[in-house]
N, C-alpha and C. Protein backbone atom coordinates (compact mmCIF):
# COMPACT_ATOMS: atom_id res chain seq x y z
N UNK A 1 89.43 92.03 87.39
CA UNK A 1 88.38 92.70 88.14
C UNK A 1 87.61 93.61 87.19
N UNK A 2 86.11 93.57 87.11
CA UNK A 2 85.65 94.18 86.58
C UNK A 2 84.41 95.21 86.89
N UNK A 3 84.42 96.13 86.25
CA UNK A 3 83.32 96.89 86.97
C UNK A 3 84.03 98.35 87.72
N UNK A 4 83.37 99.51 88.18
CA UNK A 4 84.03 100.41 88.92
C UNK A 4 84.00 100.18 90.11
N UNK A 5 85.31 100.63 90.73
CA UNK A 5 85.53 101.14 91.98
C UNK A 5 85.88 102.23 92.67
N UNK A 6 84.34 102.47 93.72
CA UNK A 6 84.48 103.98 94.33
C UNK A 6 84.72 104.03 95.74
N UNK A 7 85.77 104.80 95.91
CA UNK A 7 85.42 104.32 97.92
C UNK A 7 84.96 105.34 98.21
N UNK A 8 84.49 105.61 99.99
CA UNK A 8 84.04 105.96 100.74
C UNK A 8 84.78 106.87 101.27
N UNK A 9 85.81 107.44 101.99
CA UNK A 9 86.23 108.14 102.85
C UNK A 9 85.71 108.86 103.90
N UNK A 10 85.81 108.37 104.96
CA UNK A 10 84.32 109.18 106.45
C UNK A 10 85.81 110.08 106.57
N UNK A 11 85.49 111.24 106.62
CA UNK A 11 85.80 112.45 107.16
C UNK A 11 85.04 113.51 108.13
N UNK A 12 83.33 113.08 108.48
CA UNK A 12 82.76 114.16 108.74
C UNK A 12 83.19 114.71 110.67
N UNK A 13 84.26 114.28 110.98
CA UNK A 13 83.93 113.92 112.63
C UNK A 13 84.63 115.23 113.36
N UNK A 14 83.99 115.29 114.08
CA UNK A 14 84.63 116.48 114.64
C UNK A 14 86.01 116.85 115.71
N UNK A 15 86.58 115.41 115.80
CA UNK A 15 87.75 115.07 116.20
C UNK A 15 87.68 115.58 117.99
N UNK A 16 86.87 115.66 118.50
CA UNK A 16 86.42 115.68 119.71
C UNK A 16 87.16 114.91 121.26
N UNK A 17 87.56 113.90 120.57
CA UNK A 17 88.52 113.02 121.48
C UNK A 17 89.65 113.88 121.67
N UNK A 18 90.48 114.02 120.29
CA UNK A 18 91.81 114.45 120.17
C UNK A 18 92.11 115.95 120.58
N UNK A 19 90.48 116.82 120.13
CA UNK A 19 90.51 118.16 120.93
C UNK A 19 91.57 119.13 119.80
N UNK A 20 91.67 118.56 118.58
CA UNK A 20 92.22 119.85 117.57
C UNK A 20 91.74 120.05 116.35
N UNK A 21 90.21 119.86 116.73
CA UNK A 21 89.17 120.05 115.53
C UNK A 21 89.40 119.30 114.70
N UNK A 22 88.82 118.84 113.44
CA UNK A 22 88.31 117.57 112.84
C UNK A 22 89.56 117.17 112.09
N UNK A 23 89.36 115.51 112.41
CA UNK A 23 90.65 115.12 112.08
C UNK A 23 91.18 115.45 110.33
N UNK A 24 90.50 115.51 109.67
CA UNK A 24 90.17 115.93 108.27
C UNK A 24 91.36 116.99 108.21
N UNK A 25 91.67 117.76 108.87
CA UNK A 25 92.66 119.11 108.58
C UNK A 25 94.06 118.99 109.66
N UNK A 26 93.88 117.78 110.11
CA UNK A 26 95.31 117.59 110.85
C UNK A 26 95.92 117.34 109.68
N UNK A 27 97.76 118.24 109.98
CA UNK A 27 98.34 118.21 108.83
C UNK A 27 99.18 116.91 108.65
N UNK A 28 99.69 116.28 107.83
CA UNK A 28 99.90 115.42 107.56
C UNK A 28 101.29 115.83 105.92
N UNK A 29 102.25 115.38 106.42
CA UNK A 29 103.13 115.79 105.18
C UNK A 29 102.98 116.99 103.68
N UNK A 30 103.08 118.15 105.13
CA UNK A 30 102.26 119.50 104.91
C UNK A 30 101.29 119.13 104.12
N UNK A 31 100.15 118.81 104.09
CA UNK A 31 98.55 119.07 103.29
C UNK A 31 97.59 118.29 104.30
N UNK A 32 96.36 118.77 104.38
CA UNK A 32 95.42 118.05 105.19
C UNK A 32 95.49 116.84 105.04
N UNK A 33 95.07 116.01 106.06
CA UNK A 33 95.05 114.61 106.14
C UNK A 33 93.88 114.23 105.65
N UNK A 34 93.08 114.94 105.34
CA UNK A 34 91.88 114.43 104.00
C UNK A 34 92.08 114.22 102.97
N UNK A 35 93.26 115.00 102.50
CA UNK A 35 93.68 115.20 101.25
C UNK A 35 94.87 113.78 100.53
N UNK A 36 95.59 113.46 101.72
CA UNK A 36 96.74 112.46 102.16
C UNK A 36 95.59 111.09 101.48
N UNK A 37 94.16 110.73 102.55
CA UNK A 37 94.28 109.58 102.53
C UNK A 37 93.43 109.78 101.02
N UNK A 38 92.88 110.60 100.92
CA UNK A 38 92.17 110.84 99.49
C UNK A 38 93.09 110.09 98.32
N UNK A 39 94.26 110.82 98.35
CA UNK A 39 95.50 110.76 97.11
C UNK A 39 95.65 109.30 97.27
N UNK A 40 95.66 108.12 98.40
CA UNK A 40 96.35 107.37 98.40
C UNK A 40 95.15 106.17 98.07
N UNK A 41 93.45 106.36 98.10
CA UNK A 41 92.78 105.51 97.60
C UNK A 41 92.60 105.59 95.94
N UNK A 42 93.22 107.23 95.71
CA UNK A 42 93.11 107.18 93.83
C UNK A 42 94.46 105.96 93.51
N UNK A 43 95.37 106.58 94.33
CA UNK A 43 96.55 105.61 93.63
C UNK A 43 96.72 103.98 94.16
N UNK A 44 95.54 103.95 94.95
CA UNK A 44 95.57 102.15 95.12
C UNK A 44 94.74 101.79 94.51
N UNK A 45 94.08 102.60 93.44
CA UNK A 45 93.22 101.93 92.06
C UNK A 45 91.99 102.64 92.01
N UNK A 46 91.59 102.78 92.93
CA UNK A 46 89.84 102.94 93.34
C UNK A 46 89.26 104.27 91.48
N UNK A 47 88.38 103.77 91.32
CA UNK A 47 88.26 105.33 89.80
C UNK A 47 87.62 106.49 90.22
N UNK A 48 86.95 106.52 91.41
CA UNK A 48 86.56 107.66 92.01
C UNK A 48 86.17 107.60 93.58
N UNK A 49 86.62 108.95 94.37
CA UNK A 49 86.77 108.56 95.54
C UNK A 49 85.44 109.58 95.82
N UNK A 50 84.59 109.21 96.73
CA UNK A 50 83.54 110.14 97.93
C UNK A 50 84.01 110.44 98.73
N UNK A 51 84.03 111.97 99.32
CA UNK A 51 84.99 112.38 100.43
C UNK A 51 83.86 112.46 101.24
N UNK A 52 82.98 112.55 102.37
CA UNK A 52 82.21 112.60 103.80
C UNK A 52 82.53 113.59 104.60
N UNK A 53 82.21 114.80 104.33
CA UNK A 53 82.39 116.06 104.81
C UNK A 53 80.97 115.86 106.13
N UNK A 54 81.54 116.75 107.41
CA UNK A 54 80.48 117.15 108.30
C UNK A 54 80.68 118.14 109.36
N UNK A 55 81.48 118.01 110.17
CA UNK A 55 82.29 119.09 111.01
C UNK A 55 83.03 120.07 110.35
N UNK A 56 82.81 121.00 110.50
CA UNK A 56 83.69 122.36 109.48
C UNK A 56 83.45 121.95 108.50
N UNK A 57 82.60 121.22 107.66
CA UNK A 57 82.76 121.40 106.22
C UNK A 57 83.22 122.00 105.25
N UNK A 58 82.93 123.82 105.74
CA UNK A 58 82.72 124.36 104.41
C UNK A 58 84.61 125.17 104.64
N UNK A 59 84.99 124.79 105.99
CA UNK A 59 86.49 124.83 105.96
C UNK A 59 87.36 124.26 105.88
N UNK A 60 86.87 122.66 105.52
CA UNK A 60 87.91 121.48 105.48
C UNK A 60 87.85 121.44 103.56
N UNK A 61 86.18 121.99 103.18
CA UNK A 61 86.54 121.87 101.94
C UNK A 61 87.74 122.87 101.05
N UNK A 62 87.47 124.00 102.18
CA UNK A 62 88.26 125.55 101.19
C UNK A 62 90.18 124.82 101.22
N UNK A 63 90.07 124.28 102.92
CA UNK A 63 91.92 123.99 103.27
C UNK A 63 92.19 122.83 102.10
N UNK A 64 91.38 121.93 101.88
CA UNK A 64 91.90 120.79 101.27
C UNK A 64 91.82 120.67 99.89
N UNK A 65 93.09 120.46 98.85
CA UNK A 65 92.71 119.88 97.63
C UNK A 65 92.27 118.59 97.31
N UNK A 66 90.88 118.39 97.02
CA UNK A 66 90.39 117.12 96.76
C UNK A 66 90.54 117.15 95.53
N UNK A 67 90.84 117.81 94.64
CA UNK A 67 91.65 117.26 93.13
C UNK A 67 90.05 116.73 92.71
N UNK A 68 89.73 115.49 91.87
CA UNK A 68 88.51 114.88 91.16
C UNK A 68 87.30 114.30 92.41
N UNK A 69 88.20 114.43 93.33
CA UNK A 69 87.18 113.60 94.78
C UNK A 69 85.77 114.23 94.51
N UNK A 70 84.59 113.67 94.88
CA UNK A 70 83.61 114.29 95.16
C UNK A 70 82.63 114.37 96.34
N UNK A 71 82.45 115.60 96.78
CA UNK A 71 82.67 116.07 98.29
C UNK A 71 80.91 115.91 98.02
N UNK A 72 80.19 114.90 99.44
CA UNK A 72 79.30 115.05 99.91
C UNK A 72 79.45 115.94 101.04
N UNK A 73 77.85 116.62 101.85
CA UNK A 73 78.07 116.82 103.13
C UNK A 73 76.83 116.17 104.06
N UNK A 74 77.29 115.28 105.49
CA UNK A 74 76.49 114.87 105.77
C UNK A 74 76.31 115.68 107.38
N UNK A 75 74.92 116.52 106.98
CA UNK A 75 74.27 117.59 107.81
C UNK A 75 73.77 116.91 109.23
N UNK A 76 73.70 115.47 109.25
CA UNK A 76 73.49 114.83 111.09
C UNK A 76 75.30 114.12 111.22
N UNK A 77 75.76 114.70 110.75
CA UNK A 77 77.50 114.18 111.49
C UNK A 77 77.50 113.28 112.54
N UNK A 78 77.24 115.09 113.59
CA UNK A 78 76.93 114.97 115.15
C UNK A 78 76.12 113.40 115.62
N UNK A 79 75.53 112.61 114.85
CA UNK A 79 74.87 111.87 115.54
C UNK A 79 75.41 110.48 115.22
N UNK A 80 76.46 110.18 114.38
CA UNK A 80 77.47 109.06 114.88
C UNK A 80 78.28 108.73 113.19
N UNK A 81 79.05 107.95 113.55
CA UNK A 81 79.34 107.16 111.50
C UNK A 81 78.61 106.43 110.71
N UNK A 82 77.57 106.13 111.47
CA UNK A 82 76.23 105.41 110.84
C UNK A 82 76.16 106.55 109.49
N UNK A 83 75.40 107.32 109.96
CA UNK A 83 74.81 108.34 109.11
C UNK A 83 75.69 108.57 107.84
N UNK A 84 77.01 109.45 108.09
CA UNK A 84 78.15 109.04 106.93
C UNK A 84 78.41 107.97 106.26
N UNK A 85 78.21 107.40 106.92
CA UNK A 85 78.56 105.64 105.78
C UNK A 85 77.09 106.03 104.95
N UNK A 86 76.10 106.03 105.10
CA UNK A 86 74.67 106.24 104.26
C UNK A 86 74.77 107.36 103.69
N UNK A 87 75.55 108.34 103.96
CA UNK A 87 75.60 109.31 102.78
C UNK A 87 76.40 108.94 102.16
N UNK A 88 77.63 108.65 102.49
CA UNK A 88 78.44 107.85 101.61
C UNK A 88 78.33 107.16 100.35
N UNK A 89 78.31 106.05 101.18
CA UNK A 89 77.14 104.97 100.42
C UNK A 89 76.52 105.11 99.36
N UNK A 90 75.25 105.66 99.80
CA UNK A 90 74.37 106.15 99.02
C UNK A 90 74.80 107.45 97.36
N UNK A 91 76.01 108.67 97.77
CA UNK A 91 76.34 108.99 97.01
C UNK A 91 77.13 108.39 96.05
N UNK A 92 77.79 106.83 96.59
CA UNK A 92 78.95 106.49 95.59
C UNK A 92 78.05 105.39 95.21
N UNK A 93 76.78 104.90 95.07
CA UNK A 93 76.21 103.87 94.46
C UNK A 93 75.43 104.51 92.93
N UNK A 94 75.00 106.13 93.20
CA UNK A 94 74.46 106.84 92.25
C UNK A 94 75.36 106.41 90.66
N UNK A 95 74.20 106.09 89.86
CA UNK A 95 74.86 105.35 88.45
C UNK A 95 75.55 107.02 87.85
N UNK A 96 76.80 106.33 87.53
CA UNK A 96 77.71 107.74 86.66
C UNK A 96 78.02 107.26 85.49
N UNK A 97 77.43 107.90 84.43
CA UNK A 97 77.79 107.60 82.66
C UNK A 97 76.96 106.37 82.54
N UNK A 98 75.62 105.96 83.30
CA UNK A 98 74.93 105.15 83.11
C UNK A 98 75.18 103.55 83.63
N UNK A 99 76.49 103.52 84.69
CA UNK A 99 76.77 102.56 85.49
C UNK A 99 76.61 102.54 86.77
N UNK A 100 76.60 101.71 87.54
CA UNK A 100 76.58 101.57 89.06
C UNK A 100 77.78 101.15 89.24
N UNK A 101 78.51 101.29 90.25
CA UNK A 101 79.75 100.28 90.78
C UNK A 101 80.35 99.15 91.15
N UNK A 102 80.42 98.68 90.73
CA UNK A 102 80.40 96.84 91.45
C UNK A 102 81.16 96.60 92.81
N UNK A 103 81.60 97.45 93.30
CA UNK A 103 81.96 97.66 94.13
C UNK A 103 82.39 98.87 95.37
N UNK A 104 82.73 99.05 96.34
CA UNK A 104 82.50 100.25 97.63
C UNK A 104 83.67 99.72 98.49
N UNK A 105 84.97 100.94 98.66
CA UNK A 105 85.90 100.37 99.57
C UNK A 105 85.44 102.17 100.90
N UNK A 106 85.37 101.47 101.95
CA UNK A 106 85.34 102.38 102.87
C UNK A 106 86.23 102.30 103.91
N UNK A 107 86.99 103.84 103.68
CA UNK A 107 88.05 104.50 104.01
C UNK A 107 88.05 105.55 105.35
N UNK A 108 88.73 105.33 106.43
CA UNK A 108 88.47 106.37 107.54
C UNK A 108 89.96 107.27 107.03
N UNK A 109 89.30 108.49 107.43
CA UNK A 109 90.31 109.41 107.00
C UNK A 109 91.80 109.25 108.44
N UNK A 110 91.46 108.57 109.12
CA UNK A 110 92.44 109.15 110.70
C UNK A 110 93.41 107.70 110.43
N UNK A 111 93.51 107.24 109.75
CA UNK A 111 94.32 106.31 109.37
C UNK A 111 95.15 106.78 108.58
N UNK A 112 96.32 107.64 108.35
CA UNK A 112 97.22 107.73 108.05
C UNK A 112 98.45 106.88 107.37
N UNK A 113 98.32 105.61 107.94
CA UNK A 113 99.68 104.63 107.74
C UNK A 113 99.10 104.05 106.45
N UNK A 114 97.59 104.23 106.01
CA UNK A 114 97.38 103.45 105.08
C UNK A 114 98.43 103.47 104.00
N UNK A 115 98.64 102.83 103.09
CA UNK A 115 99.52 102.83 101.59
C UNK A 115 98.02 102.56 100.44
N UNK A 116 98.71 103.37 99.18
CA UNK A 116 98.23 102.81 97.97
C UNK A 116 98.77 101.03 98.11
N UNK A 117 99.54 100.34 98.20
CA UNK A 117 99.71 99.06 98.08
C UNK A 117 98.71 98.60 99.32
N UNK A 118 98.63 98.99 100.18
CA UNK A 118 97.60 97.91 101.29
C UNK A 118 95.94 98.15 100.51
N UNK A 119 95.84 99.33 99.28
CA UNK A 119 94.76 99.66 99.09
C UNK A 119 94.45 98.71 98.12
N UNK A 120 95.40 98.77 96.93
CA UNK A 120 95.94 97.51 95.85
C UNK A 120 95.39 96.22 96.29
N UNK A 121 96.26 95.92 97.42
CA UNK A 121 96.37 94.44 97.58
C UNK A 121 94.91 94.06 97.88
N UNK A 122 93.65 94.95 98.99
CA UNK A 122 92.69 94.59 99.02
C UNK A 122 91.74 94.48 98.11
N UNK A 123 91.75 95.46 96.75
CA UNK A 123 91.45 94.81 95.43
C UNK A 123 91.31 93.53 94.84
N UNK A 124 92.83 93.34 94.60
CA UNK A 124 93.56 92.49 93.84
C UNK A 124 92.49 90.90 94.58
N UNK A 125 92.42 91.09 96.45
CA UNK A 125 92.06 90.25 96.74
C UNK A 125 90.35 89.98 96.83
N UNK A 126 89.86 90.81 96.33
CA UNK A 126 88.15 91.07 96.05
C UNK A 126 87.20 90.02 95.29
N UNK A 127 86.91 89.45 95.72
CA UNK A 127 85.49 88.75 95.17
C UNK A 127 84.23 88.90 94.68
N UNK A 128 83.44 88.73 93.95
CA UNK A 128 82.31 89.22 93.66
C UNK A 128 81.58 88.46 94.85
N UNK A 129 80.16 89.59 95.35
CA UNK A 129 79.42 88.86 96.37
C UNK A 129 79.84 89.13 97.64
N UNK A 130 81.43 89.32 98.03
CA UNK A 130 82.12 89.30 99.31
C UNK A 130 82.45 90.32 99.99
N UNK A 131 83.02 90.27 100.77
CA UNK A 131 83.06 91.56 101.45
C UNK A 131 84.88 91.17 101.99
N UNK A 132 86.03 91.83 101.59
CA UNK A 132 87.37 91.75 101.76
C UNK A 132 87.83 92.84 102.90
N UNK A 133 88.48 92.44 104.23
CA UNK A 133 88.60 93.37 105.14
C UNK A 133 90.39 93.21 105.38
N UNK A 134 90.63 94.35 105.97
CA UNK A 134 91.80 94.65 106.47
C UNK A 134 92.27 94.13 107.72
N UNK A 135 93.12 93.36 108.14
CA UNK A 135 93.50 92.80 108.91
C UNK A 135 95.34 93.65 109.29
N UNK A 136 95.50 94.33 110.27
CA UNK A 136 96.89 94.77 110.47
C UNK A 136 97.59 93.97 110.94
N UNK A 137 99.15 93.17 110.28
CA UNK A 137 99.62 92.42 111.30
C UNK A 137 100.67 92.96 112.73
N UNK A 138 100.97 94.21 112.38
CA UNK A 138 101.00 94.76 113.92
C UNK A 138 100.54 95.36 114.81
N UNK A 139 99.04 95.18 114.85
CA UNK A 139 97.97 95.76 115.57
C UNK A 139 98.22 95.17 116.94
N UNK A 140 98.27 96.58 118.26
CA UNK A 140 98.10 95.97 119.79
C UNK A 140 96.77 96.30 120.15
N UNK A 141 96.62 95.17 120.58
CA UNK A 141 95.20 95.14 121.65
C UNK A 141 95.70 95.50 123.32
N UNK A 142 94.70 96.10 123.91
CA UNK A 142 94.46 96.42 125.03
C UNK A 142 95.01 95.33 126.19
N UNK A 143 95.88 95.72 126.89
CA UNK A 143 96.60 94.61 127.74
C UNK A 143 95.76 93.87 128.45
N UNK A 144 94.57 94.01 128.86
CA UNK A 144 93.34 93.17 129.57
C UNK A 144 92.80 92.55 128.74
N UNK A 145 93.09 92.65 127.34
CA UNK A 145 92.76 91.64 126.01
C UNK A 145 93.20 90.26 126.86
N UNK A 146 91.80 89.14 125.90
CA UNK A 146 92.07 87.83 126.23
C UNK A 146 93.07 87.10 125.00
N UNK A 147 93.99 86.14 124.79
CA UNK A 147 95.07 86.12 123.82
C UNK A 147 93.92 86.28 122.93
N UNK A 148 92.70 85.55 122.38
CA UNK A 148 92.40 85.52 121.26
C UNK A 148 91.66 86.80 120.72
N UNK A 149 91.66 87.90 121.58
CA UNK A 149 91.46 88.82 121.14
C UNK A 149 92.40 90.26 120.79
N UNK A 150 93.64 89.58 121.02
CA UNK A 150 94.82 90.14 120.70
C UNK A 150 94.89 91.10 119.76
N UNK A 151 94.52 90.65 118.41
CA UNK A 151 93.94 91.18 117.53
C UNK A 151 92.72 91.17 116.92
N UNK A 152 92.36 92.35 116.22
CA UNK A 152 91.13 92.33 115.74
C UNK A 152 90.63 91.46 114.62
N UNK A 153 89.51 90.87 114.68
CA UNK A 153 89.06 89.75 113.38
C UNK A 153 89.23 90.59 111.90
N UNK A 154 88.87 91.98 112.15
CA UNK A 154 89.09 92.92 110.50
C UNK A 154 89.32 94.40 111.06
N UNK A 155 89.02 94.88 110.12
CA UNK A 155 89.63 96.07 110.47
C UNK A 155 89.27 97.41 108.67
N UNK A 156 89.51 98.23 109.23
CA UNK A 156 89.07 98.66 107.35
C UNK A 156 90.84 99.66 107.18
N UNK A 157 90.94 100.06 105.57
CA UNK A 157 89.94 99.63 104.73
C UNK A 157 89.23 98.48 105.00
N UNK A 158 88.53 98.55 104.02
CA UNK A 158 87.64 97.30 103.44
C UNK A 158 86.77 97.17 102.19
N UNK A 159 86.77 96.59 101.62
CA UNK A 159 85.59 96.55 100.37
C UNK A 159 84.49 95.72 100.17
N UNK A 160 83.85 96.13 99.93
CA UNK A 160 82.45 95.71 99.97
C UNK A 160 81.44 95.34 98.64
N UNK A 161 80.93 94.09 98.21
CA UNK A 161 80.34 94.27 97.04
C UNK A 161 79.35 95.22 97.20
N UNK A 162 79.02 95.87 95.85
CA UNK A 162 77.85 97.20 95.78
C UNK A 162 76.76 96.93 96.59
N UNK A 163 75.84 95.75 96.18
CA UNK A 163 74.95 95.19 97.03
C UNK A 163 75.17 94.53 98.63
N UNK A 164 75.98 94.63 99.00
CA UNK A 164 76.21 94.23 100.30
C UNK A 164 76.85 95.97 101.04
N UNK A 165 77.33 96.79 100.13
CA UNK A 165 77.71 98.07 100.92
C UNK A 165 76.33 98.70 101.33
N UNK A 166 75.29 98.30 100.01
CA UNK A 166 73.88 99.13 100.56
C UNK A 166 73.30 98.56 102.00
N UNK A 167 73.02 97.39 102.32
CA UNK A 167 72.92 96.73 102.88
C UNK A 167 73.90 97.27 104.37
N UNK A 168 74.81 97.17 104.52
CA UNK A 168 75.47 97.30 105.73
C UNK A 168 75.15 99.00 105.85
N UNK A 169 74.99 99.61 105.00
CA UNK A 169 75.11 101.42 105.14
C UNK A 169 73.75 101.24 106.05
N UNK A 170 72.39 100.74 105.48
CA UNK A 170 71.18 100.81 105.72
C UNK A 170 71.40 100.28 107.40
N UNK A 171 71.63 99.32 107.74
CA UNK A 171 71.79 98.64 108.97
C UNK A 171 72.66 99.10 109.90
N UNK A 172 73.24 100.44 109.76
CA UNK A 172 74.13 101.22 110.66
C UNK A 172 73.48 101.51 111.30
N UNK A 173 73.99 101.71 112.76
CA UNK A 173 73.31 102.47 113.37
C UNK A 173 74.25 103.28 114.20
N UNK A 174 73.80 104.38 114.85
CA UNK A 174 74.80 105.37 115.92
C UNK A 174 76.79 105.37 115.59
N UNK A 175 77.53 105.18 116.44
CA UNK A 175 78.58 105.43 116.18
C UNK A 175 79.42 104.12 115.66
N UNK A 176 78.94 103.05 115.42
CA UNK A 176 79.21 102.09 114.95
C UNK A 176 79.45 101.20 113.30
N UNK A 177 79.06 101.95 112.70
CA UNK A 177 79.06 101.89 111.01
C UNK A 177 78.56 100.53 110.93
N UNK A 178 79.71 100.17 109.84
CA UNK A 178 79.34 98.74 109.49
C UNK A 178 79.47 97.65 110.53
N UNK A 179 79.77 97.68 111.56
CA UNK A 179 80.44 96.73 112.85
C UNK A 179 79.05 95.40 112.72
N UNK A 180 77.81 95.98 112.97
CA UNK A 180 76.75 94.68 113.20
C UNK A 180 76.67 94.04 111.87
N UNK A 181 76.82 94.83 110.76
CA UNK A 181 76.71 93.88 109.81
C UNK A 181 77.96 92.94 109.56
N UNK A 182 78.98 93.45 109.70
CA UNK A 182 80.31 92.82 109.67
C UNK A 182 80.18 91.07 110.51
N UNK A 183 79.59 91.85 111.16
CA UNK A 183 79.50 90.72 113.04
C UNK A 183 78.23 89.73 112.13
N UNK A 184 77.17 89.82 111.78
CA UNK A 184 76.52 89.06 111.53
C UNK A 184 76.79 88.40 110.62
N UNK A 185 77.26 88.80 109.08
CA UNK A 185 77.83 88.00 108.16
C UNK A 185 79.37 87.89 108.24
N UNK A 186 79.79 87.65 109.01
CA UNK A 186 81.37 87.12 109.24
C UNK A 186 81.39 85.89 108.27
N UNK A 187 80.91 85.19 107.54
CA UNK A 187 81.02 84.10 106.41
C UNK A 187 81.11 84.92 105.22
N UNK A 188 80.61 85.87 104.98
CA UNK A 188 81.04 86.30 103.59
C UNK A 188 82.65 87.28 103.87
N UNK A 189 83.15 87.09 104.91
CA UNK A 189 84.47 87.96 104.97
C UNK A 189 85.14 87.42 104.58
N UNK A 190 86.43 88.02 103.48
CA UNK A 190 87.48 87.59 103.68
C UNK A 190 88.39 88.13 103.81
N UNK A 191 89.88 88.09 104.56
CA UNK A 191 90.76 89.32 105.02
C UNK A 191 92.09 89.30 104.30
N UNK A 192 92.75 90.22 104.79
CA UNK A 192 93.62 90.23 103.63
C UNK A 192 94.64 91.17 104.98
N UNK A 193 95.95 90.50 104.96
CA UNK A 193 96.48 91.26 106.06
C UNK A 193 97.52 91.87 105.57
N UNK A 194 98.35 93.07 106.40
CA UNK A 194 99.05 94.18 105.94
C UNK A 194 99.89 94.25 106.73
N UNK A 195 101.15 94.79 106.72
CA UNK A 195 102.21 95.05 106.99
C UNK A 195 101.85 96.43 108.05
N UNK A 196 102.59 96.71 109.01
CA UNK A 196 102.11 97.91 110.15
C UNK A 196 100.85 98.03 110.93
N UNK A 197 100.72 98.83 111.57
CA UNK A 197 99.44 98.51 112.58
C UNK A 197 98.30 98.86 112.05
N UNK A 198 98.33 100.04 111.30
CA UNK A 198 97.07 100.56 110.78
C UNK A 198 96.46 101.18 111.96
N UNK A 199 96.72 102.11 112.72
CA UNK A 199 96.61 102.63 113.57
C UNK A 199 95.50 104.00 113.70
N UNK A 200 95.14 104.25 114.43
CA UNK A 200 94.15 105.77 114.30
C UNK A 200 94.60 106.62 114.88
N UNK A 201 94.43 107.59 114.67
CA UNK A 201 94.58 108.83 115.33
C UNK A 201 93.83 109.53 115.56
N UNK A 202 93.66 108.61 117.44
CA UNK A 202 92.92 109.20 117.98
C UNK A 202 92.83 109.97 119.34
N UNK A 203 94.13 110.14 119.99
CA UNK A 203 94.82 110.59 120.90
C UNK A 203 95.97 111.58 121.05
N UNK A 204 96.42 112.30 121.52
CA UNK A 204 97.59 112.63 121.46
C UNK A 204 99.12 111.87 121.24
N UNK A 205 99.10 111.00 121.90
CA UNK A 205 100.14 109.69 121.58
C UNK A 205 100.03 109.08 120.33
N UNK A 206 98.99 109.14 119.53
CA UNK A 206 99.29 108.67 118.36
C UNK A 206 99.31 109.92 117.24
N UNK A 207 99.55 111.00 117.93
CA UNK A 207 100.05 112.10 117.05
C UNK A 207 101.71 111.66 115.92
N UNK A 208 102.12 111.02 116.73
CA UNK A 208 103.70 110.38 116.06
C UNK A 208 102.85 109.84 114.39
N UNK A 209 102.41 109.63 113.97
CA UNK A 209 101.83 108.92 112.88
C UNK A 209 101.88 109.94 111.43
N UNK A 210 101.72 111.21 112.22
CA UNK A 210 101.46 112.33 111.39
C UNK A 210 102.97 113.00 110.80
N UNK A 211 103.87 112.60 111.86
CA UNK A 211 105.40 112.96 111.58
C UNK A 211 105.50 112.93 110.02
């Protein structure tokens, strides 16, 4: 594999569902959980990570050691993950030491179960041109699920060639990120599946994750 790799990390959200302020500073094996999934995209290879600051910013930045991360802040949060993925995006495509990246893995911070190895393996499995998604193999779907929607077609992480991350950032819209672009080019996907659910935390019941 050649070329750099920078991911994404959306952190800016104000954790509103869960009701204990932004998921970014839920603790997580005592240190913020920004900090957790941060550490675990340096050590699944990535050479520099973008952290996506927006809700409490300027207190998720003071609680958390982001170590080399480099902290954007994206000032319309409030108005969905569209917007973050384009600051994102946009900050981790900026040429550093006179290169661009050949690649963009984007990382939600409320995923916890991730591993450096599920981060690895989606590397390892990367294509130029393509776009490589996360597939959990113990992901539950919603009991009114039809079987074939049991599970989800992808799931992130995910990585993205450079030119196809600009592309999906631009075409976000509202609280949905990359989802329409995903949905429209489903031929350039390819998945790569993982061990555990890959779960969010986005409820009280999935507070157990954080144990």
């Amino acid at each position: 594999m050649t070329g750099r790799t920078v991911a994404v990390l959306l952190a800016a959200g104000a954790g509103t569902r869960l009701g204990r302020g932004p998921k970014a500073l839920l603790a997580h094996g005592g240190r913020p959980l920004v900090e957790h999934v941060a550490g675990v995209l340096c050590d699944g290879g990535c050479d520099e990570v973008v952290v996506v600051l927006g809700a409490e910013a300027s207190r998720v930045a003071v609680a958390a050691d982001l170590g080399a991360a480099r902290v954007v802040v994206n000032d319309d949060w409030a108005t969905g993950m569209a917007s973050s993925l384009r600051t994102g995006v946009a900050a981790a495509l900026e040429p550093r030491g006179g290169e661009t990246p050949a690649r963009v893995v984007v990382a939600h911070v409320d995923q916890p179960g991730v591993t450096p190895d599920d981060v690895a393996r989606l590397l390892a499995a990367h294509r130029p041109g393509r776009v490589t998604a996360s597939r959990w193999a113990g992901a539950a779907a919603p009991d009114h699920a039809a079987p074939e929607q049991r599970r989800p077609r992808w799931a992130h992480p995910l990585v993205l060639d450079a030119a196809l991350a600009e592309t999906a950032a631009a075409s976000a819209v509202g609280d949905a990120g990359a989802r329409a672009f995903l949905r429209a080019h489903a031929d350039l996907i390819d998945v790569v599946v993982h061990p555990g659910d890959g779960r969010d935390v986005d409820t009280e019941a999935d507070l157990d994750l954080l144990a």
